[in-house]
N, C-alpha and C. Protein backbone atom coordinates (compact mmCIF):
# COMPACT_ATOMS: atom_id res chain seq x y z
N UNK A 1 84.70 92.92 135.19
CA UNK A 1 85.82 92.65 134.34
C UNK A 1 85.41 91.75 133.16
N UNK A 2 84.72 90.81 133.23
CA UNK A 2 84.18 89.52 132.44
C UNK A 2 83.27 90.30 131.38
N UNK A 3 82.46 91.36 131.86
CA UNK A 3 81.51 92.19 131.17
C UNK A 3 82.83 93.20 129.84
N UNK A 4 83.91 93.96 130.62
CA UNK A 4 84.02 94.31 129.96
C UNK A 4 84.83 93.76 128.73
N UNK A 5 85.24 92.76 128.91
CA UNK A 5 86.31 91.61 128.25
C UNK A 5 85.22 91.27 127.25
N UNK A 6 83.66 91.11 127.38
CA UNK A 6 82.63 90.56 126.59
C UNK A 6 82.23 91.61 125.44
N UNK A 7 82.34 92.81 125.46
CA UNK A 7 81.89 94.09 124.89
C UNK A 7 83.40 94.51 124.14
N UNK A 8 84.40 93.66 124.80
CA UNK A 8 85.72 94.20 123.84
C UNK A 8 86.20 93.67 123.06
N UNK A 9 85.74 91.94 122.94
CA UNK A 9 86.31 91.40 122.52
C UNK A 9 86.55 91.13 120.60
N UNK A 10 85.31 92.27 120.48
CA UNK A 10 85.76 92.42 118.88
C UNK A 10 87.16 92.95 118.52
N UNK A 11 87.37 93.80 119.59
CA UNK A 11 89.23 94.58 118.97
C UNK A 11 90.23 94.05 119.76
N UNK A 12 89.73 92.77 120.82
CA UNK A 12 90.71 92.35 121.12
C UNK A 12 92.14 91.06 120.08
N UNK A 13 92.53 90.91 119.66
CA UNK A 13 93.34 89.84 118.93
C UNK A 13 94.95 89.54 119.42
N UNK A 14 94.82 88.41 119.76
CA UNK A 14 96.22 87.85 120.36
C UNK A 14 97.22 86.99 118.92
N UNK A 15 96.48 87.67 118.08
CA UNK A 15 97.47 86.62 116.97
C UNK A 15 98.47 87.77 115.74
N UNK A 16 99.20 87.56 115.31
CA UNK A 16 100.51 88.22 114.61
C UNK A 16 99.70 89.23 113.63
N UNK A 17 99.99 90.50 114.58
CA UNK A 17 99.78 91.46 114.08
C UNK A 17 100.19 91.91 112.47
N UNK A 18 101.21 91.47 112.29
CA UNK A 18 101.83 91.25 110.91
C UNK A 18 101.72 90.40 109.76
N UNK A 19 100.78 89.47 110.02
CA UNK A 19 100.86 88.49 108.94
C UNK A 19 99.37 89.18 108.13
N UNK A 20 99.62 87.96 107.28
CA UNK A 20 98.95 88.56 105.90
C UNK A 20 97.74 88.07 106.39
N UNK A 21 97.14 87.36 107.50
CA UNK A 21 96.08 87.57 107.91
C UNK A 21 95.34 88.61 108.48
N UNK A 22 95.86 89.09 109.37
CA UNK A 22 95.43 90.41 109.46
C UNK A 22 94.94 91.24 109.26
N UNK A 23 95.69 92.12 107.95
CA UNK A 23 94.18 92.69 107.38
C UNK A 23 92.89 92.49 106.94
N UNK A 24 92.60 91.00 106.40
CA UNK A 24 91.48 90.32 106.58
C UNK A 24 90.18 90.41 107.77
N UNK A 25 91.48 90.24 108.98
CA UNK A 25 90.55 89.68 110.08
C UNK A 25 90.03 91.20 110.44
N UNK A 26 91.05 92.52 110.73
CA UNK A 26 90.44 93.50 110.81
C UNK A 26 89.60 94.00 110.57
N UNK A 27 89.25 93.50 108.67
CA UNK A 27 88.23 94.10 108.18
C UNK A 27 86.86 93.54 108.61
N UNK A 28 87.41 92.32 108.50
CA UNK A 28 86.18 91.46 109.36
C UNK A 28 85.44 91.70 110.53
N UNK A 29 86.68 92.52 111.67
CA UNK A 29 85.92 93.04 112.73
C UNK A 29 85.56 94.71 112.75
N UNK A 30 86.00 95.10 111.67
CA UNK A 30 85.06 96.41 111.47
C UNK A 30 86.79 97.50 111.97
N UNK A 31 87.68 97.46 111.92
CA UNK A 31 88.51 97.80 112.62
C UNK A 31 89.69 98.54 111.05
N UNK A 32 90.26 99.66 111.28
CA UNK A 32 91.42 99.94 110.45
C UNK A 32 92.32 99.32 110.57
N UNK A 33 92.81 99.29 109.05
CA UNK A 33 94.51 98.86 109.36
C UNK A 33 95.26 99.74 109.30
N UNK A 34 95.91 100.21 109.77
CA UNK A 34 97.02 101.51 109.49
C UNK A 34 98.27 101.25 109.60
N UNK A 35 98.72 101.36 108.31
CA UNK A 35 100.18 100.88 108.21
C UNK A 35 101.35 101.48 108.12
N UNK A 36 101.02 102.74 108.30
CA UNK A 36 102.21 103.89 108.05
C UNK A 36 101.94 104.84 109.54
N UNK A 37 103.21 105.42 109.54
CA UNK A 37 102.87 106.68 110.31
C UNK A 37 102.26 107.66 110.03
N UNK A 38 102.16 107.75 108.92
CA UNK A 38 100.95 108.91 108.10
C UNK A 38 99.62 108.83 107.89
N UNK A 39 99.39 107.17 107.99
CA UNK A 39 98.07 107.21 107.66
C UNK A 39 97.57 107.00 109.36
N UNK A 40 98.53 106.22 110.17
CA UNK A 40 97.67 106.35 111.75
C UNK A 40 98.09 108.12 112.44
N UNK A 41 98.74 109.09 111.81
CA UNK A 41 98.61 110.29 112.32
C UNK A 41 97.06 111.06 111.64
N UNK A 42 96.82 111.06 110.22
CA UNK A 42 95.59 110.78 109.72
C UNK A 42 94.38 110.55 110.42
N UNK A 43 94.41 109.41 110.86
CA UNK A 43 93.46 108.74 111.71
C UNK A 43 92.94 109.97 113.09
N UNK A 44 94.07 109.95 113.66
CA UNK A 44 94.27 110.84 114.81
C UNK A 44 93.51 111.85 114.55
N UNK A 45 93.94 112.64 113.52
CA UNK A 45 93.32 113.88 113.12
C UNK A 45 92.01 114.09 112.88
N UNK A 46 90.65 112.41 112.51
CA UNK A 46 89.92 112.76 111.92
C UNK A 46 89.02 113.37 112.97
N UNK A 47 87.57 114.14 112.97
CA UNK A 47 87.06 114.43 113.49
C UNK A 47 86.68 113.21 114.71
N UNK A 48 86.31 112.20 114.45
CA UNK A 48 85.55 111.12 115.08
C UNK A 48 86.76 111.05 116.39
N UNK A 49 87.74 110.75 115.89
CA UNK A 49 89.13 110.62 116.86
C UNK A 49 89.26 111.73 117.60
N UNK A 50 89.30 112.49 117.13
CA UNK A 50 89.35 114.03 118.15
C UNK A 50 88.81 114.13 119.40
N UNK A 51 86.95 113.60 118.69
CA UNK A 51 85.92 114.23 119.59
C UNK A 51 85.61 112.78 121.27
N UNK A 52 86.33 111.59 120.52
CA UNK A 52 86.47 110.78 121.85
C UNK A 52 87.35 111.21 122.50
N UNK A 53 88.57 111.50 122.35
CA UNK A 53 89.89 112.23 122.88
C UNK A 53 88.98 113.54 123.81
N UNK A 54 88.53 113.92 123.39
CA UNK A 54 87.82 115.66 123.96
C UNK A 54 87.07 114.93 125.05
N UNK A 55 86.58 113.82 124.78
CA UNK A 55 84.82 113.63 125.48
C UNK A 55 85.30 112.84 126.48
N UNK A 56 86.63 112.12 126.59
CA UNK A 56 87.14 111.35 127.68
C UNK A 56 88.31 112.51 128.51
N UNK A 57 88.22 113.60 128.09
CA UNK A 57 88.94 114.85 128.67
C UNK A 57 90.42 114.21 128.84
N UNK A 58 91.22 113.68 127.73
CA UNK A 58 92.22 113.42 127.32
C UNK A 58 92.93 114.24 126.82
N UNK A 59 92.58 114.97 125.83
CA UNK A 59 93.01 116.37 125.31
C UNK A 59 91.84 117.71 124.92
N UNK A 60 92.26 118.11 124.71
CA UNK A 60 91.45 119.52 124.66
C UNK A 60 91.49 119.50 122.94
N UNK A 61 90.54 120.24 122.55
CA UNK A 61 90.76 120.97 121.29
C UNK A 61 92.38 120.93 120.12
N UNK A 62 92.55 122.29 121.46
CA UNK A 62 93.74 122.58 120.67
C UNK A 62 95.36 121.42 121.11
N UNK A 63 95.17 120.51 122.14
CA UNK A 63 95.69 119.90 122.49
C UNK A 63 96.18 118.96 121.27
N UNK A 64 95.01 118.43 120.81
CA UNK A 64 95.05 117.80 119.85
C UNK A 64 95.41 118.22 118.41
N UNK A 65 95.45 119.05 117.78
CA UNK A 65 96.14 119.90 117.30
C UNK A 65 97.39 119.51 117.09
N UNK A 66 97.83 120.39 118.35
CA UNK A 66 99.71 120.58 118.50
C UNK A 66 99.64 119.19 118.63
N UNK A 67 99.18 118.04 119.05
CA UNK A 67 99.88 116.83 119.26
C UNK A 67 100.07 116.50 117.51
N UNK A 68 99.00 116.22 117.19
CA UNK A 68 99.21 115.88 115.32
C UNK A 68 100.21 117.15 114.39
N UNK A 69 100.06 117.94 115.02
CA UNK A 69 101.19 119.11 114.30
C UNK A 69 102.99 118.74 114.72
N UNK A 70 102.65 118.24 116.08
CA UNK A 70 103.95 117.80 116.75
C UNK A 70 104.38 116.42 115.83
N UNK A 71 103.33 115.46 115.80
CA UNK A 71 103.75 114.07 115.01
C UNK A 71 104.08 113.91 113.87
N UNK A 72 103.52 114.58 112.57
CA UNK A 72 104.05 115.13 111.49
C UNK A 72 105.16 115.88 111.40
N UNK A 73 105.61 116.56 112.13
CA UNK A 73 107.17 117.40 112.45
C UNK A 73 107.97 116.65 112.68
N UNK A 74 107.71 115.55 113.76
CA UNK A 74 108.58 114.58 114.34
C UNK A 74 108.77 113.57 113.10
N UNK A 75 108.32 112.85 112.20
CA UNK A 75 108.12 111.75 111.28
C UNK A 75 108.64 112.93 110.28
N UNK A 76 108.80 113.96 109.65
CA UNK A 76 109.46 114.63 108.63
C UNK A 76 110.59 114.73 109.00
N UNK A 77 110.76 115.15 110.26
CA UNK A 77 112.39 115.68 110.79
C UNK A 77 112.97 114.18 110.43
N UNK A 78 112.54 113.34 111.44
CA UNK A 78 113.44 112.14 111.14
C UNK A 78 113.59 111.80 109.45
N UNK A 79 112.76 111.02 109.07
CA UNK A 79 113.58 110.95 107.85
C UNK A 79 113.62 111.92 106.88
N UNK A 80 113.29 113.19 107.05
CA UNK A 80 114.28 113.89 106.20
C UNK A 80 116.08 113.76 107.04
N UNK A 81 116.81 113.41 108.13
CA UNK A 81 117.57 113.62 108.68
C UNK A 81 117.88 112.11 108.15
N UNK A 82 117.53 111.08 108.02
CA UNK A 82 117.80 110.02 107.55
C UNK A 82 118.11 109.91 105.84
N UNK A 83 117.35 110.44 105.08
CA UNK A 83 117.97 110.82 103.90
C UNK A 83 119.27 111.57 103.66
N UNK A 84 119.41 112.59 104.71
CA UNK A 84 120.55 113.25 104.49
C UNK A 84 121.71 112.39 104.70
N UNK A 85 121.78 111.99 105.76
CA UNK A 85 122.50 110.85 106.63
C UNK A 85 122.90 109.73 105.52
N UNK A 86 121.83 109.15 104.89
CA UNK A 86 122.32 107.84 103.75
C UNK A 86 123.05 108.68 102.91
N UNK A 87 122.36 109.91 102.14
CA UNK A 87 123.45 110.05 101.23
C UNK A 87 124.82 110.55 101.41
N UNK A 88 125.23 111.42 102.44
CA UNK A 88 126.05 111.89 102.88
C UNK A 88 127.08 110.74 103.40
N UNK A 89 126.78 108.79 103.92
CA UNK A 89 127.35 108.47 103.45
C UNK A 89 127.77 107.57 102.33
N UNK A 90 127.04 107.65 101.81
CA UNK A 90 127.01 107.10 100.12
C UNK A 90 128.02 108.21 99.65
N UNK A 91 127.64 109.08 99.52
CA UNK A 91 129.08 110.34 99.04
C UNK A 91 130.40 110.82 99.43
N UNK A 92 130.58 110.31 100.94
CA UNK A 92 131.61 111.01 102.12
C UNK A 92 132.39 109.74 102.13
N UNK A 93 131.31 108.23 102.00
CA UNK A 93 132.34 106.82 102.43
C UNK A 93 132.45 106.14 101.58
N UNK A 94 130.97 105.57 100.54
CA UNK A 94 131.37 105.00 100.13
C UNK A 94 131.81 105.08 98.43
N UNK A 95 132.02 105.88 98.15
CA UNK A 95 132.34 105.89 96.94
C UNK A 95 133.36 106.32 96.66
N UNK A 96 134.58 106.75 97.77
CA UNK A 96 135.94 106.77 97.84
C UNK A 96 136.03 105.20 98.07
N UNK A 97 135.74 104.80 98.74
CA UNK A 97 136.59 102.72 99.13
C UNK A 97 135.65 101.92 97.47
N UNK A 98 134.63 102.98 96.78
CA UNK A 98 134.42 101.55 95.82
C UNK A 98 135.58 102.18 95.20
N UNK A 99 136.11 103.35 94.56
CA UNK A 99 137.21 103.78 93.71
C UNK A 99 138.51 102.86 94.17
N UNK A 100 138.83 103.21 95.47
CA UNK A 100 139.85 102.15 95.87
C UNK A 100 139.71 101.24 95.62
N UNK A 101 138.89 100.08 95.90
CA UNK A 101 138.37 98.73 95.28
C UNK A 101 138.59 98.05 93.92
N UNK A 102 137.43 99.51 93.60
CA UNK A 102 137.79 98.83 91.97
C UNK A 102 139.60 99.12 91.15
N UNK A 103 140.41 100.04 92.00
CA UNK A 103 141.30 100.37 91.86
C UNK A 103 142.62 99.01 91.79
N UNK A 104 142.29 97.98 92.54
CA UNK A 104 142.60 96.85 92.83
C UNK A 104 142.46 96.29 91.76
N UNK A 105 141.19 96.31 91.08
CA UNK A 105 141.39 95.19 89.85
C UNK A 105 141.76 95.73 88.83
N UNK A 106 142.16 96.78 88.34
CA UNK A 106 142.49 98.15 87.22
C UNK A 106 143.38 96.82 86.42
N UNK A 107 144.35 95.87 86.83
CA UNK A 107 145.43 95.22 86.03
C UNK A 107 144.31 93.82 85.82
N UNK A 108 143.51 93.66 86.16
CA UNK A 108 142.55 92.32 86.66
C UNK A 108 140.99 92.42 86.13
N UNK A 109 140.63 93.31 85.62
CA UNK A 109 139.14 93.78 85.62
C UNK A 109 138.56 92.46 85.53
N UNK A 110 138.47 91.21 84.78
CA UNK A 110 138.08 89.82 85.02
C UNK A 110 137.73 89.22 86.03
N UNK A 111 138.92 89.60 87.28
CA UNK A 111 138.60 89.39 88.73
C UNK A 111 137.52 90.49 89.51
N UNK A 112 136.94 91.62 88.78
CA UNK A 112 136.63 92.63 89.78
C UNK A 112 134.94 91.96 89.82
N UNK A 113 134.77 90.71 89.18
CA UNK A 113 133.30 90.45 89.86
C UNK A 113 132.12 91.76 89.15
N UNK A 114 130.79 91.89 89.75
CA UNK A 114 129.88 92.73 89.72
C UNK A 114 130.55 94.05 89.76
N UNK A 115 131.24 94.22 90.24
CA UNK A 115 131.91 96.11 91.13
C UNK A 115 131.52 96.50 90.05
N UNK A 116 132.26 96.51 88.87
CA UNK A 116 131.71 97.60 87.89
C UNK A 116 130.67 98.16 87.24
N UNK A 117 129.07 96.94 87.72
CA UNK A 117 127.71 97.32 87.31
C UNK A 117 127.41 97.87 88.90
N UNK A 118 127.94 96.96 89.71
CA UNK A 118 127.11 97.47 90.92
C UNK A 118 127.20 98.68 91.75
N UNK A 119 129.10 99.12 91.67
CA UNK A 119 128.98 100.68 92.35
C UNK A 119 128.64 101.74 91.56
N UNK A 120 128.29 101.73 89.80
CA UNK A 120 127.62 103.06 89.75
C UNK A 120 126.19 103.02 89.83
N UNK A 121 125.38 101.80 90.01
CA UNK A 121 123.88 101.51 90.11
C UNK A 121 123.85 102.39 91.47
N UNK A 122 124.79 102.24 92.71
CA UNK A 122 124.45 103.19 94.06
C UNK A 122 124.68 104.51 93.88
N UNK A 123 125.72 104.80 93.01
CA UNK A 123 125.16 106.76 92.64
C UNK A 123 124.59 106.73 91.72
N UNK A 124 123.61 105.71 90.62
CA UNK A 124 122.15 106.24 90.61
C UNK A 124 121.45 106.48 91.41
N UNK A 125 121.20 105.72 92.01
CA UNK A 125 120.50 105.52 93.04
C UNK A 125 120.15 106.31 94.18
N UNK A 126 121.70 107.07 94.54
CA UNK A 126 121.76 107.91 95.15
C UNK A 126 121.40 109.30 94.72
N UNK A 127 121.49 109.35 93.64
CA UNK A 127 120.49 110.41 92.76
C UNK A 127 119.27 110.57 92.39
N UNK A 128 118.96 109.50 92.28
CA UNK A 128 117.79 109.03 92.40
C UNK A 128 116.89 110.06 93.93
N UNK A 129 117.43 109.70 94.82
CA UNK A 129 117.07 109.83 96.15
C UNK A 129 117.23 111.35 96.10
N UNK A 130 118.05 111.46 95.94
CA UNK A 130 118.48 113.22 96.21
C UNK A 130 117.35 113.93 95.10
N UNK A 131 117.05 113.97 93.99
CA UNK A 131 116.31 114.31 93.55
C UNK A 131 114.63 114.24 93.69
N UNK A 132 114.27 113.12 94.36
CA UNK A 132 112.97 112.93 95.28
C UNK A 132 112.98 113.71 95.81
N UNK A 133 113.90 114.37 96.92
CA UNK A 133 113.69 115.21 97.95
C UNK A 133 113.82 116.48 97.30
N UNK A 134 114.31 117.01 96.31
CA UNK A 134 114.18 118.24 96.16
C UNK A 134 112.47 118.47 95.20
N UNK A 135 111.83 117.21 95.51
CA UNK A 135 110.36 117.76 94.55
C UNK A 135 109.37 117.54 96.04
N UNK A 136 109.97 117.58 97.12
CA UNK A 136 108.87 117.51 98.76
C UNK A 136 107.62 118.29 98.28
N UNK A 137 106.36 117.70 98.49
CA UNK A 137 105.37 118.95 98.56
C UNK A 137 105.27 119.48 99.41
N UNK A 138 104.58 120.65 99.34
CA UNK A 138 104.17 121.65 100.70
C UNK A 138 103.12 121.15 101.33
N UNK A 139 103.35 121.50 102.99
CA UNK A 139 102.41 121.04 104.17
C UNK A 139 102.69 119.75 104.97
N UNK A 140 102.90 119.52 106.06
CA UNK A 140 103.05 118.69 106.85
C UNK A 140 102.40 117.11 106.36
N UNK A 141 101.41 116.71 106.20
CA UNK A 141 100.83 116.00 106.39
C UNK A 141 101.31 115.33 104.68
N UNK A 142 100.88 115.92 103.45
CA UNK A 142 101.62 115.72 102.24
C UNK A 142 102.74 115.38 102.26
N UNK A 143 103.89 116.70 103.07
CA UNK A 143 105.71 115.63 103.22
C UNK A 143 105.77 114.55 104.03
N UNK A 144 104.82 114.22 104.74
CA UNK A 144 104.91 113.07 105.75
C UNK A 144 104.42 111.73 104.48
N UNK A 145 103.54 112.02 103.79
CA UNK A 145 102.86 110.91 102.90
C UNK A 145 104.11 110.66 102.16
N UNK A 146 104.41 111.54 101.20
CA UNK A 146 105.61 111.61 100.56
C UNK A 146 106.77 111.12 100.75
N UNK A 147 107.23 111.10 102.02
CA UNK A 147 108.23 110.77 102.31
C UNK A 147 108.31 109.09 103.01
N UNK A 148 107.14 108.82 103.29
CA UNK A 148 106.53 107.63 103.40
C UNK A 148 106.63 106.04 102.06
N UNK A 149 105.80 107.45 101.22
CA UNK A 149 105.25 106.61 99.76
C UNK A 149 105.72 106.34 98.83
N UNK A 150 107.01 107.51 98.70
CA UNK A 150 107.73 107.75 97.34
C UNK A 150 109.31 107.60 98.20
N UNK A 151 109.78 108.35 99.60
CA UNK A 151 110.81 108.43 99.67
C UNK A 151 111.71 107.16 99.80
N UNK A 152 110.85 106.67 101.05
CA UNK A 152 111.35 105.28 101.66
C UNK A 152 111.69 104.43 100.72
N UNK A 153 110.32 103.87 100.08
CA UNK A 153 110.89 102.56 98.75
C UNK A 153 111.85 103.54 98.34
N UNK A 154 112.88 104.40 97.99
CA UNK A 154 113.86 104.69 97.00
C UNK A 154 114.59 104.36 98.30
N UNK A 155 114.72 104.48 99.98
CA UNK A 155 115.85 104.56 100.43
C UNK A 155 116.19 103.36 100.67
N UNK A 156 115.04 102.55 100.23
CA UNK A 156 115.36 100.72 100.37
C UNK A 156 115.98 100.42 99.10
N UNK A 157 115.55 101.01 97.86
CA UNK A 157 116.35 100.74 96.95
C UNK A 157 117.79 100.73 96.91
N UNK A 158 118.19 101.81 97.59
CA UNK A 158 119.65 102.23 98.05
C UNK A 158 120.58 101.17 98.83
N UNK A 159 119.58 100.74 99.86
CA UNK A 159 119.73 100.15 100.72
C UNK A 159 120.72 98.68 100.36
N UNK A 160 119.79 98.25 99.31
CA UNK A 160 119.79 97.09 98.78
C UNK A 160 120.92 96.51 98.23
N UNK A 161 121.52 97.79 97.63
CA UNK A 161 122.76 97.71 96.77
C UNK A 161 123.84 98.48 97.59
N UNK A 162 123.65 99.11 98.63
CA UNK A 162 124.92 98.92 99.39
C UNK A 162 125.07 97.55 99.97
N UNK A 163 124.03 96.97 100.76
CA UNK A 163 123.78 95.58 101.00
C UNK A 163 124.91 95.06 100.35
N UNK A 164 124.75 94.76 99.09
CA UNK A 164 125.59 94.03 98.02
C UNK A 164 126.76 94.21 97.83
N UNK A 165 127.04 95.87 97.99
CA UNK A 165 128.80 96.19 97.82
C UNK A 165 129.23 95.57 99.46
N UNK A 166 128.50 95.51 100.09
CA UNK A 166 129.12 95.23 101.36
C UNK A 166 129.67 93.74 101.38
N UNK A 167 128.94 92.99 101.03
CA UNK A 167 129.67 91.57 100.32
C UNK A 167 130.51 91.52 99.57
N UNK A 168 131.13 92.59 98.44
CA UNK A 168 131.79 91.99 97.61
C UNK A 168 133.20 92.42 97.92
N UNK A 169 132.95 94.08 98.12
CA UNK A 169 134.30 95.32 98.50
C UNK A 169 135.19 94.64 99.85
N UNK A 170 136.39 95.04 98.94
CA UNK A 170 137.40 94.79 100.20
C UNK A 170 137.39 94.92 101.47
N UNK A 171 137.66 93.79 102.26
CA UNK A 171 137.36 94.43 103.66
C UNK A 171 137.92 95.56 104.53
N UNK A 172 138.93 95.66 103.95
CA UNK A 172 139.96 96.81 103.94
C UNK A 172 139.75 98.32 104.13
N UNK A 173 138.61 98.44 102.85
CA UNK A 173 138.27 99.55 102.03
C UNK A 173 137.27 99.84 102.60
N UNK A 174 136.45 99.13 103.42
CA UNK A 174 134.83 99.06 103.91
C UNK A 174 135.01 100.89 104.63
N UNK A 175 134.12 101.24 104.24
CA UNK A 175 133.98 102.97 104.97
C UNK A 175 133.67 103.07 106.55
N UNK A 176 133.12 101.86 106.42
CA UNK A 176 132.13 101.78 108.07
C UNK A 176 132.24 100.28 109.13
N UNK A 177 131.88 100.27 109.92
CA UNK A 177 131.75 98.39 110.32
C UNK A 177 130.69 98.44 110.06
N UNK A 178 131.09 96.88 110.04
CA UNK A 178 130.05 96.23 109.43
C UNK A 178 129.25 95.72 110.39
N UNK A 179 128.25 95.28 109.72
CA UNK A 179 126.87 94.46 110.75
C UNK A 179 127.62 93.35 111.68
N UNK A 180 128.36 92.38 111.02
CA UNK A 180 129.67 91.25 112.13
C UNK A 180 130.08 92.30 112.69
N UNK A 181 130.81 92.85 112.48
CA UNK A 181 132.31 93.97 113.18
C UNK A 181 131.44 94.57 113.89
N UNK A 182 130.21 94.87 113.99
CA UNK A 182 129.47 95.59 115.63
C UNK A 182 128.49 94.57 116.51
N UNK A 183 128.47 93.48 115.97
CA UNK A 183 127.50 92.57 116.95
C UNK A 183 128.93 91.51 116.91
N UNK A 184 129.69 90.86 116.97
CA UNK A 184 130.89 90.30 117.36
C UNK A 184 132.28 90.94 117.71
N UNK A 185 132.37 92.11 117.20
CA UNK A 185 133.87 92.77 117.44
C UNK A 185 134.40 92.60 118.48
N UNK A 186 133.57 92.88 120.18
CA UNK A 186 133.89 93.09 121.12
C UNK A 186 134.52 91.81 121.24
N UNK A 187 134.58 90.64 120.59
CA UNK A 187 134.92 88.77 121.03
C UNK A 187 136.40 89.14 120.79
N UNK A 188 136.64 89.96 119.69
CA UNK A 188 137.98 90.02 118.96
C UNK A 188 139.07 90.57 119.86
């Protein structure tokens, strides 16, 4: 046990996988960083990875294969199903309750705060997004990068500025509960 703890202890590390040390220390011990699901499905795929997988009779050939054909399917399905999902309700919720909202200050516009820069910045935004996805490239491994590299930062962009209407919009009007209203509601 002591032997093999001595021969491992280059890839062993007990300290925060996440901090900005990290990639440092990795490189230091000769080790990848892989920070996406695309680039550690990548990994998987390369020859070197394969042929330990084969040689420890873990997977077969074609095993390996369908598993990386399976993981790229799985990581597209989801967030392509997550894009649909944000915009659908960016379009279905919230942009009926900002109309209502801003509908409130129509005699007041002085009182309506940000609303009027900030809810059409989210159907840019939301266009924004929707139009990313209709330029997907072809092949698994490309829509997986893609949707990684280019999609995500836009769905955080999105993100950001519903964030914000969620602070300001009536509570009334809110399309959905909120982050309080599902981790406290049940007290109510």
């Amino acid at each position: 046990m002591a032997a093999t703890f001595k021969e491992s202890r280059d890839v062993v590390f007990t300290g925060n996988g996440y901090s900005a040390e990290w990639p440092v220390e990795a490189k230091k011990r000769g080790l990848p960083n892989l920070q996406t699901t695309p680039m550690a499905i990548k990994a998987f795929t390369e020859k070197k990875s394969q042929e330990a997988l084969i040689a420890m009779k873990v997977f077969s050939t074609e095993e390996c294969t369908a598993l990386s054909e399976t993981m790229y399917e799985n990581y597209v399905a989801t967030l392509s199903i997550e894009v649909e999902t944000m915009v659908m309700m960016v379009e279905t919720g919230y942009l009926a309750a900002f109309a209502r909202d801003l509908a409130t200050y129509k005699d007041a516009p002085a009182l309506a705060g940000e609303r009027a820069t900030l809810y059409p910045k989210v159907v840019a935004e939301t266009e924004k997004l929707k139009q990313l996805m209709t330029k997907m490239p072809e092949g698994l491994a490309k829509e997986a990068e893609y949707l990684c590299d280019v999609v995500k930062p836009q769905m955080g962009e999105l993100r950001k500025l519903v964030d914000q209407a969620e602070k300001v919009i009536e509570k009334g009007v809110y399309p959905y509960p909120t982050y309080e209203t599902m981790l406290y509601g049940h007290h109510f």
